[in-house]
Every structure is written in C-alpha cells, then in structure tokens.
Protein backbone atom coordinates (compact mmCIF):
# COMPACT_ATOMS: atom_id res chain seq x y z
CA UNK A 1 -9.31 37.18 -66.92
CA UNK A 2 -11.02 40.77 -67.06
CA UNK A 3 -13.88 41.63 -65.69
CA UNK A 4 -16.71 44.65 -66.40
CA UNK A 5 -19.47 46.12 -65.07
CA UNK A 6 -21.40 49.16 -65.83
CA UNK A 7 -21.38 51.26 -62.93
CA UNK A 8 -23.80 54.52 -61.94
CA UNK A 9 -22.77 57.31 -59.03
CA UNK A 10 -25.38 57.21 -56.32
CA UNK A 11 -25.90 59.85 -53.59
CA UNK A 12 -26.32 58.71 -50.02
CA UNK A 13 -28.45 61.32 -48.15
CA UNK A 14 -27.69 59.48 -44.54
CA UNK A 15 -23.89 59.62 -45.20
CA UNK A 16 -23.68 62.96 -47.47
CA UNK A 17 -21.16 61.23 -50.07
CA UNK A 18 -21.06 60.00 -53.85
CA UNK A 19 -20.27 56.26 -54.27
CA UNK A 20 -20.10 54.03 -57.00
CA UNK A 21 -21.95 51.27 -57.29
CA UNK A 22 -22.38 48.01 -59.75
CA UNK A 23 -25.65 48.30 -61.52
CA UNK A 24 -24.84 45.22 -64.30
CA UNK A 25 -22.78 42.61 -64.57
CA UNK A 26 -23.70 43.19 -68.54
CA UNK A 27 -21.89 46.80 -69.41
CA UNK A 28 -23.25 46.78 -73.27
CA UNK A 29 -26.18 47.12 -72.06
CA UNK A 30 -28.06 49.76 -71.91
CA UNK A 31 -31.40 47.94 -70.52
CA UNK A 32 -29.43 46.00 -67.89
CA UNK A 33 -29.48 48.73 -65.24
CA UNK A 34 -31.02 47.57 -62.52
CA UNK A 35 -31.66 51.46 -61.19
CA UNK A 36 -34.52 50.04 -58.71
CA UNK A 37 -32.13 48.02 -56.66
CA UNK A 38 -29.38 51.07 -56.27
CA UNK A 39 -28.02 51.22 -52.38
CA UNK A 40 -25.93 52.81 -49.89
CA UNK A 41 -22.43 50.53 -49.57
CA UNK A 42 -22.60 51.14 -46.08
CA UNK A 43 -26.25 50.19 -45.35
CA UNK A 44 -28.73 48.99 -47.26
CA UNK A 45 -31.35 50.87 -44.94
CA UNK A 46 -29.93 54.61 -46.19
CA UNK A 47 -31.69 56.39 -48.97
CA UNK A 48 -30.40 56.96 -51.90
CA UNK A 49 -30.62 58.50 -55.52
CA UNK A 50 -28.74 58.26 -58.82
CA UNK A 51 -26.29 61.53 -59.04
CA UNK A 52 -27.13 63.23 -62.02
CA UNK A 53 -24.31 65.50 -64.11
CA UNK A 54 -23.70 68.48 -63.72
CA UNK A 55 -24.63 67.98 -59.88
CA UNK A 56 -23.95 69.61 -56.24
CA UNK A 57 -21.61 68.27 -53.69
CA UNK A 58 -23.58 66.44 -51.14
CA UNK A 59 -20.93 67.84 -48.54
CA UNK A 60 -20.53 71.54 -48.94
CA UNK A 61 -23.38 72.00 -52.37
CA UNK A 62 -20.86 73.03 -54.94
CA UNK A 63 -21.57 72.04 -58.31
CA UNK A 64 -19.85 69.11 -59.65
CA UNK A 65 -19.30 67.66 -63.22
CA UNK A 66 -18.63 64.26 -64.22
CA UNK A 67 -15.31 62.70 -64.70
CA UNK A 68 -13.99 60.80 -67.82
CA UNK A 69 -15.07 57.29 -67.88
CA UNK A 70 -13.04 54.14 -66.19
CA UNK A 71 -13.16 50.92 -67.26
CA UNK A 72 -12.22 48.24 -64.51
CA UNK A 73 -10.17 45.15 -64.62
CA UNK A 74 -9.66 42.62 -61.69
C-alpha cells in the first residue's frame, strides 16, 4: 500500500541545516498544513522556520533554489 504526505523544508537555526518534515497526512490539501506545529527532527526545543525559495544556505549563506518535487511511497 502507498503512502503520501505533503511535506515543507524547514530551517533549523540551532543545527544550521534544511530538513524535511511531514506537515499532512492529507497531500491534496492545501489547508491541511499544519505550519504552527513545524519542528526541528532532532529536538523539538530548536527554533525553526519554513525555508522559503529561492533561499540562502543555512551553512555557508549561498543562495539556494528549490528542487523538483518527490512524491514518497513506503
């Protein structure tokens, strides 16, 4: 069985790196993002913000542009 889920790239200002994170369980949904609950895989405590495109590198500030999108299956 497949499974989706709409994911969002977050920026983690304790750990300097981009992740990718679940923000619905519901990805034809626009209104299913849940952007208030976004955090850092590696603790919950870190703050973080939604990585907009075009956007720097957290690590060394170059600018960065979004890739093609992915769809998952598990």
């Amino acid at each position: 069985m497949g499974m989706m889920v709409r994911t969002t790239t977050i920026i983690c200002s304790k750990c300097k790196e981009l992740y990718d994170v679940v923000v619905s369980d519901e990805p034809w949904r626009e209104d299913a993002i849940d952007a208030e609950n976004l955090r850092c895989p590696k603790s919950k405590r870190h703050k973080v913000e939604k990585w907009e495109d075009p956007g720097s590198c957290p690590k060394c500030g170059q600018k960065m542009k979004r890739g093609e999108h992915t769809l998952f299956w598990d």
